[in-house]
N, C-alpha and C. Protein backbone atom coordinates (compact mmCIF):
# COMPACT_ATOMS: atom_id res chain seq x y z
N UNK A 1 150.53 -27.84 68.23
CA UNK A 1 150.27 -26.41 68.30
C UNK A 1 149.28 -26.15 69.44
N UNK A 2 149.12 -25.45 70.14
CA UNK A 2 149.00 -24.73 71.43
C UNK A 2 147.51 -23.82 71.21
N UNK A 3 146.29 -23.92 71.67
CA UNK A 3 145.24 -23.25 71.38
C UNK A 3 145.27 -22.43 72.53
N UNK A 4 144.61 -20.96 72.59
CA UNK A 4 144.79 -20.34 73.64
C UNK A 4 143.34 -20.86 74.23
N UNK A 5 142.98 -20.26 75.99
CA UNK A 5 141.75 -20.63 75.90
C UNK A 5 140.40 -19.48 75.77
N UNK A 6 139.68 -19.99 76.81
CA UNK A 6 138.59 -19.03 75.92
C UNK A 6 138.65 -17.46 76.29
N UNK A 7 139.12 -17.35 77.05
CA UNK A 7 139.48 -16.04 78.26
C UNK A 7 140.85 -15.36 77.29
N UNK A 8 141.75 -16.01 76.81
CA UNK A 8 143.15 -15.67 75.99
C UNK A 8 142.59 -15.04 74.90
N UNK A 9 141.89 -16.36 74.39
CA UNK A 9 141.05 -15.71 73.17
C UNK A 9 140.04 -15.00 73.03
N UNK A 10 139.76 -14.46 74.09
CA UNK A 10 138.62 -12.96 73.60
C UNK A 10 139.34 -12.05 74.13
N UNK A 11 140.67 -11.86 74.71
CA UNK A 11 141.83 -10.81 74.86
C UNK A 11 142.31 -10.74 73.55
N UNK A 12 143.05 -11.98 73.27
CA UNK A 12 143.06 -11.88 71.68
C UNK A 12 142.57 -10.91 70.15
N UNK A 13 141.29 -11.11 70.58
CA UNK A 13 140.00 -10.79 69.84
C UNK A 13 139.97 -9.32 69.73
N UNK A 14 140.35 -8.77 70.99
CA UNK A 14 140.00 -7.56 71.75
C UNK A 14 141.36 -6.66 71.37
N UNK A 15 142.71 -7.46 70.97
CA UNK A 15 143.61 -6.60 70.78
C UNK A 15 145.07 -6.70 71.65
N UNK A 16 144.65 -7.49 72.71
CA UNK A 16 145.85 -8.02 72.85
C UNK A 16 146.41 -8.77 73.03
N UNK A 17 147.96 -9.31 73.50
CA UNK A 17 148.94 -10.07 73.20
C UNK A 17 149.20 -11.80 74.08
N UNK A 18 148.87 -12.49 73.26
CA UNK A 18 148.89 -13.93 73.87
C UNK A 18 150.46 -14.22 73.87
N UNK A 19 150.81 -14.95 74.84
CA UNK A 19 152.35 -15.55 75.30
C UNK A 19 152.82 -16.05 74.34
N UNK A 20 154.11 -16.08 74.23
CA UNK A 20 155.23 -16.75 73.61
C UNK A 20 154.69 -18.15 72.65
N UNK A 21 154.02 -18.84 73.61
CA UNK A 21 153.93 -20.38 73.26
C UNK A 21 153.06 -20.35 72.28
N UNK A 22 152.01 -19.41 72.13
CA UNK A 22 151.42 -19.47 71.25
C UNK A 22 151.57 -18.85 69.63
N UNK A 23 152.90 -18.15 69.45
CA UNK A 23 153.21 -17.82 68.36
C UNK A 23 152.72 -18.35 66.90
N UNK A 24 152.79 -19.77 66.78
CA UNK A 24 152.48 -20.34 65.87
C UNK A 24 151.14 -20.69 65.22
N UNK A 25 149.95 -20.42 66.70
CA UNK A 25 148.74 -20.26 66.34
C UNK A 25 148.65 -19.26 66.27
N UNK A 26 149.15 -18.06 66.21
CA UNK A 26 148.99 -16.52 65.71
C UNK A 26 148.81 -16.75 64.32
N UNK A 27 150.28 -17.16 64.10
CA UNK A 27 150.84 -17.17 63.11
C UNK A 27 149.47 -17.45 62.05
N UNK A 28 149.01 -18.68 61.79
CA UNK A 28 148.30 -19.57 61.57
C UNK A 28 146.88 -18.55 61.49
N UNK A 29 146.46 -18.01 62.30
CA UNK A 29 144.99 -16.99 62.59
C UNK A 29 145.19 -15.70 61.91
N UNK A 30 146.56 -15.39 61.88
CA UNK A 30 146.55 -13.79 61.23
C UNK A 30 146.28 -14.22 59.63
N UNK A 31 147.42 -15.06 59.12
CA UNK A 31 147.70 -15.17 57.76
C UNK A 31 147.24 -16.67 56.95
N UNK A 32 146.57 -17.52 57.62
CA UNK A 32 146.06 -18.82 57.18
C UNK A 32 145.09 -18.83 55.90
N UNK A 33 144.06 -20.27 56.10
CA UNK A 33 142.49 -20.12 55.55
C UNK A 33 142.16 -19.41 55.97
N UNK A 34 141.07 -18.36 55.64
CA UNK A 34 140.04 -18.03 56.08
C UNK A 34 140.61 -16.85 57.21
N UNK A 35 141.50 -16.07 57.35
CA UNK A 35 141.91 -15.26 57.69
C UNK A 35 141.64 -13.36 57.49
N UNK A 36 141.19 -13.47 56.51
CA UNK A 36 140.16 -12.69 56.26
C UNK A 36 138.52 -12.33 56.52
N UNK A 37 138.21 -13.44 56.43
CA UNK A 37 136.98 -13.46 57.14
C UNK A 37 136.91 -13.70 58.48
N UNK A 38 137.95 -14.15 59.38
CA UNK A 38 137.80 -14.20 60.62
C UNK A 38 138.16 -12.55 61.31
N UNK A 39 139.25 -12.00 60.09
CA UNK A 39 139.67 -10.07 59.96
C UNK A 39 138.21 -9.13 60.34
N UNK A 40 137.61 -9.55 59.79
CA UNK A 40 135.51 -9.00 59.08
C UNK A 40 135.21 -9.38 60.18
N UNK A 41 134.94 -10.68 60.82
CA UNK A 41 134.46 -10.84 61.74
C UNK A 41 134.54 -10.55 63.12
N UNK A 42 135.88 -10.17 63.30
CA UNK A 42 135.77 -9.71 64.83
C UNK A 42 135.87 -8.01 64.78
N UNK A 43 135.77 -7.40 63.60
CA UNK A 43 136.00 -5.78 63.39
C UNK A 43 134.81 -5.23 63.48
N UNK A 44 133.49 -6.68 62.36
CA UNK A 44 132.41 -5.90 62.14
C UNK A 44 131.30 -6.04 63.35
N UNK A 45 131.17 -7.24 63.67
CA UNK A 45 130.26 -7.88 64.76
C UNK A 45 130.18 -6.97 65.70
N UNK A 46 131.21 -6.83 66.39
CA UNK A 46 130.89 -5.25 67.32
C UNK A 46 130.00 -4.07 66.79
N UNK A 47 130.28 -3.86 65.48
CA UNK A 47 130.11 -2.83 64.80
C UNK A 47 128.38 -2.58 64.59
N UNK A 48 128.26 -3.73 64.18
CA UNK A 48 126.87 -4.25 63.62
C UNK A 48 126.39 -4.25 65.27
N UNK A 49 126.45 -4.40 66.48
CA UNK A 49 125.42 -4.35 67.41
C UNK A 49 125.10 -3.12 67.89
N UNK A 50 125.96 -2.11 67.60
CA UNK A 50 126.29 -1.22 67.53
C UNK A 50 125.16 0.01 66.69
N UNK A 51 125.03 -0.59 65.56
CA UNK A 51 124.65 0.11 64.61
C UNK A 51 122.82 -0.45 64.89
N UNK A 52 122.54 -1.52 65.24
CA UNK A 52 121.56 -1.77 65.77
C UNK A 52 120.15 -0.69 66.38
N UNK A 53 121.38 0.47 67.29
CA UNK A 53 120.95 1.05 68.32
C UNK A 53 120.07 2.14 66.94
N UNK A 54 120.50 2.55 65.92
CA UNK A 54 119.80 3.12 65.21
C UNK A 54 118.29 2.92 64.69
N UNK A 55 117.83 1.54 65.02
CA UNK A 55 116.88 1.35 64.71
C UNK A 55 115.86 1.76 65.78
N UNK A 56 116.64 2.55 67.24
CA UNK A 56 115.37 2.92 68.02
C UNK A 56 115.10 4.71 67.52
N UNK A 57 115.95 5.46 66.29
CA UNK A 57 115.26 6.51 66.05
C UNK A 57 113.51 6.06 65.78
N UNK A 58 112.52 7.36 65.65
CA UNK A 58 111.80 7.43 65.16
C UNK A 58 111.43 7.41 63.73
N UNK A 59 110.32 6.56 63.09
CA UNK A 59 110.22 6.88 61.76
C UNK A 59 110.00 5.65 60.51
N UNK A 60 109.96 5.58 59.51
CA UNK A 60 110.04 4.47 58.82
C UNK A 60 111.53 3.80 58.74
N UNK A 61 110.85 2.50 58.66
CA UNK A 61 112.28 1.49 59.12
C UNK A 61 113.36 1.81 58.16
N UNK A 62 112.65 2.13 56.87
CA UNK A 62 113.90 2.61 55.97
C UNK A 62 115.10 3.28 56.05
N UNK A 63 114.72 4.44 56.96
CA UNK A 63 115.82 5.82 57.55
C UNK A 63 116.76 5.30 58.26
N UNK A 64 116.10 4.17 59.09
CA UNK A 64 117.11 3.57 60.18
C UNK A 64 118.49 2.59 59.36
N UNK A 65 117.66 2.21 58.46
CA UNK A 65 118.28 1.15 57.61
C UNK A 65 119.26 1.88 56.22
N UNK A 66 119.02 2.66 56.04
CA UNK A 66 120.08 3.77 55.23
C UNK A 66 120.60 4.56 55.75
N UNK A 67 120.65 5.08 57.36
CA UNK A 67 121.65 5.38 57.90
C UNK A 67 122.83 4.19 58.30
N UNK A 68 122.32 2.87 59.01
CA UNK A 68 123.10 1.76 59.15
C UNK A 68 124.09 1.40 57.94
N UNK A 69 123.68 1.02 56.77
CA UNK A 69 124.11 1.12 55.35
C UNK A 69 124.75 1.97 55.27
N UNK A 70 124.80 3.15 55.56
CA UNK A 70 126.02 4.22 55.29
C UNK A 70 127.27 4.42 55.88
N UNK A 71 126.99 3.98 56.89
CA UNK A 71 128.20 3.54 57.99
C UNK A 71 129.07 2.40 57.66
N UNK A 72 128.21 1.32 57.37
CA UNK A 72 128.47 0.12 57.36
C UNK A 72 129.27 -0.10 55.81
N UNK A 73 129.12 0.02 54.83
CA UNK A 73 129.54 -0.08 53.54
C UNK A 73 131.30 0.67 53.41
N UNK A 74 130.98 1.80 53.96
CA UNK A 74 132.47 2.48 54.03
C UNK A 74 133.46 1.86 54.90
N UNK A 75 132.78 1.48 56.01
CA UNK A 75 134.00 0.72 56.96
C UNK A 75 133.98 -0.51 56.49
N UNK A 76 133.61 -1.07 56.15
CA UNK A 76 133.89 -2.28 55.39
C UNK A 76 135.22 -2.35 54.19
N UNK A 77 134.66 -1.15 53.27
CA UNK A 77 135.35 -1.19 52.35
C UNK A 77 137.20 -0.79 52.94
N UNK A 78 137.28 -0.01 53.80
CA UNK A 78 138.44 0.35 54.38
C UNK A 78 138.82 -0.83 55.28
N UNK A 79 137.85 -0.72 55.97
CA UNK A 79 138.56 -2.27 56.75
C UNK A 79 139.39 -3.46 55.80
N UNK A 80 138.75 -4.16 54.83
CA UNK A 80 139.41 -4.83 53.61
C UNK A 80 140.83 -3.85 53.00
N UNK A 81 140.51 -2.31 53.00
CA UNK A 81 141.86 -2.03 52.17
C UNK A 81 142.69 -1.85 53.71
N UNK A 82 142.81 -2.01 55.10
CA UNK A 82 143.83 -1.81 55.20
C UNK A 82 144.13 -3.12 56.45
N UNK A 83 143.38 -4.26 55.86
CA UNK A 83 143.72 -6.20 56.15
C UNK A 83 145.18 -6.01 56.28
N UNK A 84 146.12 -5.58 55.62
CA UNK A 84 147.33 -6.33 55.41
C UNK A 84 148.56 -5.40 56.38
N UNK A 85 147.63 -3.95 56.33
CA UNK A 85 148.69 -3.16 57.33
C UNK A 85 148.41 -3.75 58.87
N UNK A 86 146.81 -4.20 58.92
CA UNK A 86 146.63 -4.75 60.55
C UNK A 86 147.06 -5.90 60.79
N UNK A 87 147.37 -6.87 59.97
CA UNK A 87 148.59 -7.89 59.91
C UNK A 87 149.67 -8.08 60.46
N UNK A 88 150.48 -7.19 59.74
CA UNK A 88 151.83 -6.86 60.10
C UNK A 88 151.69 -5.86 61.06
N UNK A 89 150.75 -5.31 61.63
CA UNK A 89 151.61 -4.67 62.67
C UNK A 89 150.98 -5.57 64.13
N UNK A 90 149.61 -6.82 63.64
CA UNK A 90 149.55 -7.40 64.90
C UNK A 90 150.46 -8.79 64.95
N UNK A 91 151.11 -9.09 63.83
CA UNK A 91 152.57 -9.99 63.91
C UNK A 91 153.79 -9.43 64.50
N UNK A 92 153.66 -8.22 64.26
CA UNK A 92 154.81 -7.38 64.84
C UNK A 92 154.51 -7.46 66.63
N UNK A 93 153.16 -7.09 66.64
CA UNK A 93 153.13 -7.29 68.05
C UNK A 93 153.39 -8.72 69.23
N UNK A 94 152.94 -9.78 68.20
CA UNK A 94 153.61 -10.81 68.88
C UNK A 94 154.57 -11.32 68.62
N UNK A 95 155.90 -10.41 68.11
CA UNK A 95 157.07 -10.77 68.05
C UNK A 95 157.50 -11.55 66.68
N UNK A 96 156.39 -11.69 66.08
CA UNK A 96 156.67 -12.47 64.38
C UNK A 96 157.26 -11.55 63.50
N UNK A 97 157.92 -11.87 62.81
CA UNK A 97 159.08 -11.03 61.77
C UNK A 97 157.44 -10.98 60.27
N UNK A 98 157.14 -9.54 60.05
CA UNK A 98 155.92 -9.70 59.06
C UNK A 98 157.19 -10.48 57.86
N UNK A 99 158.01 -10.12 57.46
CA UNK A 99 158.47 -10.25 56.27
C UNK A 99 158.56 -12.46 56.15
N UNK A 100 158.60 -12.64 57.30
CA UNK A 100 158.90 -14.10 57.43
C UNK A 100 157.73 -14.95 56.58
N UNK A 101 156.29 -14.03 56.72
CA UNK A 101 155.09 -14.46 56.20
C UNK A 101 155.46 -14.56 54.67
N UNK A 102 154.92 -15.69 54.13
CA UNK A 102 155.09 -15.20 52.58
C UNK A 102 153.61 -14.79 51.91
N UNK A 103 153.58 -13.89 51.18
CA UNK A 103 152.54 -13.45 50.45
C UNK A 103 152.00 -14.33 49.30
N UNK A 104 151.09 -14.75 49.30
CA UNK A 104 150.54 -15.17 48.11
C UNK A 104 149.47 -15.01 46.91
N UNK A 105 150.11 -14.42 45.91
CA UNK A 105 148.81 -13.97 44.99
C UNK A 105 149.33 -14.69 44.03
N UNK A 106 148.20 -15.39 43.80
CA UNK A 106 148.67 -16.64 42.63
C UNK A 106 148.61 -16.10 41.43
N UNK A 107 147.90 -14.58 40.95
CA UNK A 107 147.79 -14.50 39.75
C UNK A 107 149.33 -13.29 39.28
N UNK A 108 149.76 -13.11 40.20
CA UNK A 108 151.34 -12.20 40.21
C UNK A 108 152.22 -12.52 38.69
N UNK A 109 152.62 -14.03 39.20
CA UNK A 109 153.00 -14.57 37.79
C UNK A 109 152.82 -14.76 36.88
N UNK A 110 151.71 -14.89 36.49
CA UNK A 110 151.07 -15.20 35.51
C UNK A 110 151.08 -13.99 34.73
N UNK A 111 150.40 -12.94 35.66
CA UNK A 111 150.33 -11.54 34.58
C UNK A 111 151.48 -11.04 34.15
N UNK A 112 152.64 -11.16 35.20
CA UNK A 112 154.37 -10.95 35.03
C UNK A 112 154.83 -11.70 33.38
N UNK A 113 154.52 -13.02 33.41
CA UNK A 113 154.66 -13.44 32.43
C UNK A 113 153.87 -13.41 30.69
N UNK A 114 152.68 -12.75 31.21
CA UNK A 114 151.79 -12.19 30.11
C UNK A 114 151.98 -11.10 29.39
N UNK A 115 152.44 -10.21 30.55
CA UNK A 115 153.08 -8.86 29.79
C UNK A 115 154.43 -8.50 29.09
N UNK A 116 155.29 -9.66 29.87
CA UNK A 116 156.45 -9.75 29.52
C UNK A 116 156.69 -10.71 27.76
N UNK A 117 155.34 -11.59 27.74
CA UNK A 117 155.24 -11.76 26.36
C UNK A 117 154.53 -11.07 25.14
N UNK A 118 153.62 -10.27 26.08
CA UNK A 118 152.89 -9.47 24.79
C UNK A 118 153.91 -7.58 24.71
N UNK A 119 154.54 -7.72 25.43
CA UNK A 119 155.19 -6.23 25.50
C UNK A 119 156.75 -6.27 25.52
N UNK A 120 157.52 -7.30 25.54
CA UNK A 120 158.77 -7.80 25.89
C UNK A 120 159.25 -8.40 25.12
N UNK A 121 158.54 -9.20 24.18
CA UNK A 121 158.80 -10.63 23.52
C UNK A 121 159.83 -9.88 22.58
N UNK A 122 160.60 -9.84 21.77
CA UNK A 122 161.64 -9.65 21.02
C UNK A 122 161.08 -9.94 19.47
């Protein structure tokens, strides 16, 4: 498998589209381990130096620090709910079929089969 280099990968990072050859380490970075937290990490880090700049208002450090917090908590929380639409549409962008990915929530079955015995059972 094919690593991009460091120049690919902060285009990458940034939003756009690495060559052909590297499909499979897409693949691998969108939907792998730890694919989520690498999601957080390149969305928020900007975000957070960003939010930094608030601490040159005037005043007790608190104000600065509960305006940062207010920003920060909501985009977070949205960022996490919409992981799976920025997925598929940055697989889509490098030519990966989203549906090819398989989804995995291990507890799917289990509850499928829990309800289907406490509400189904005959």
């Amino acid at each position: 498998m094919n690593k991009p280099t460091f120049r690919q990968r902060l285009r990458y990072d940034a939003g756009g589209v690495l060559p052909e050859e590297f499909q499979e380490w897409v693949r691998r970075d969108l939907t792998g381990r730890g694919s989520t937290a690498r999601y957080l990490a390149r969305f928020l880090v900007p975000l957070v130096a960003l939010l930094f700049l608030f601490l040159l208002f005037p005043g007790p450090n608190w104000i600065p620090a509960l305006m940062m917090l207010m920003i920060l908590v909501p985009t977070v929380y949205f960022a996490l709910a919409l992981h799976f639409v920025y997925r598929v549409f940055r697989l889509q962008q490098h030519g990966i079929d989203p549906a090819s990915v398989t989804r995995k929530i291990p507890s799917v079955q289990h509850d499928r089969s829990t309800y289907k015995y406490n509400y189904r059972h005959p």
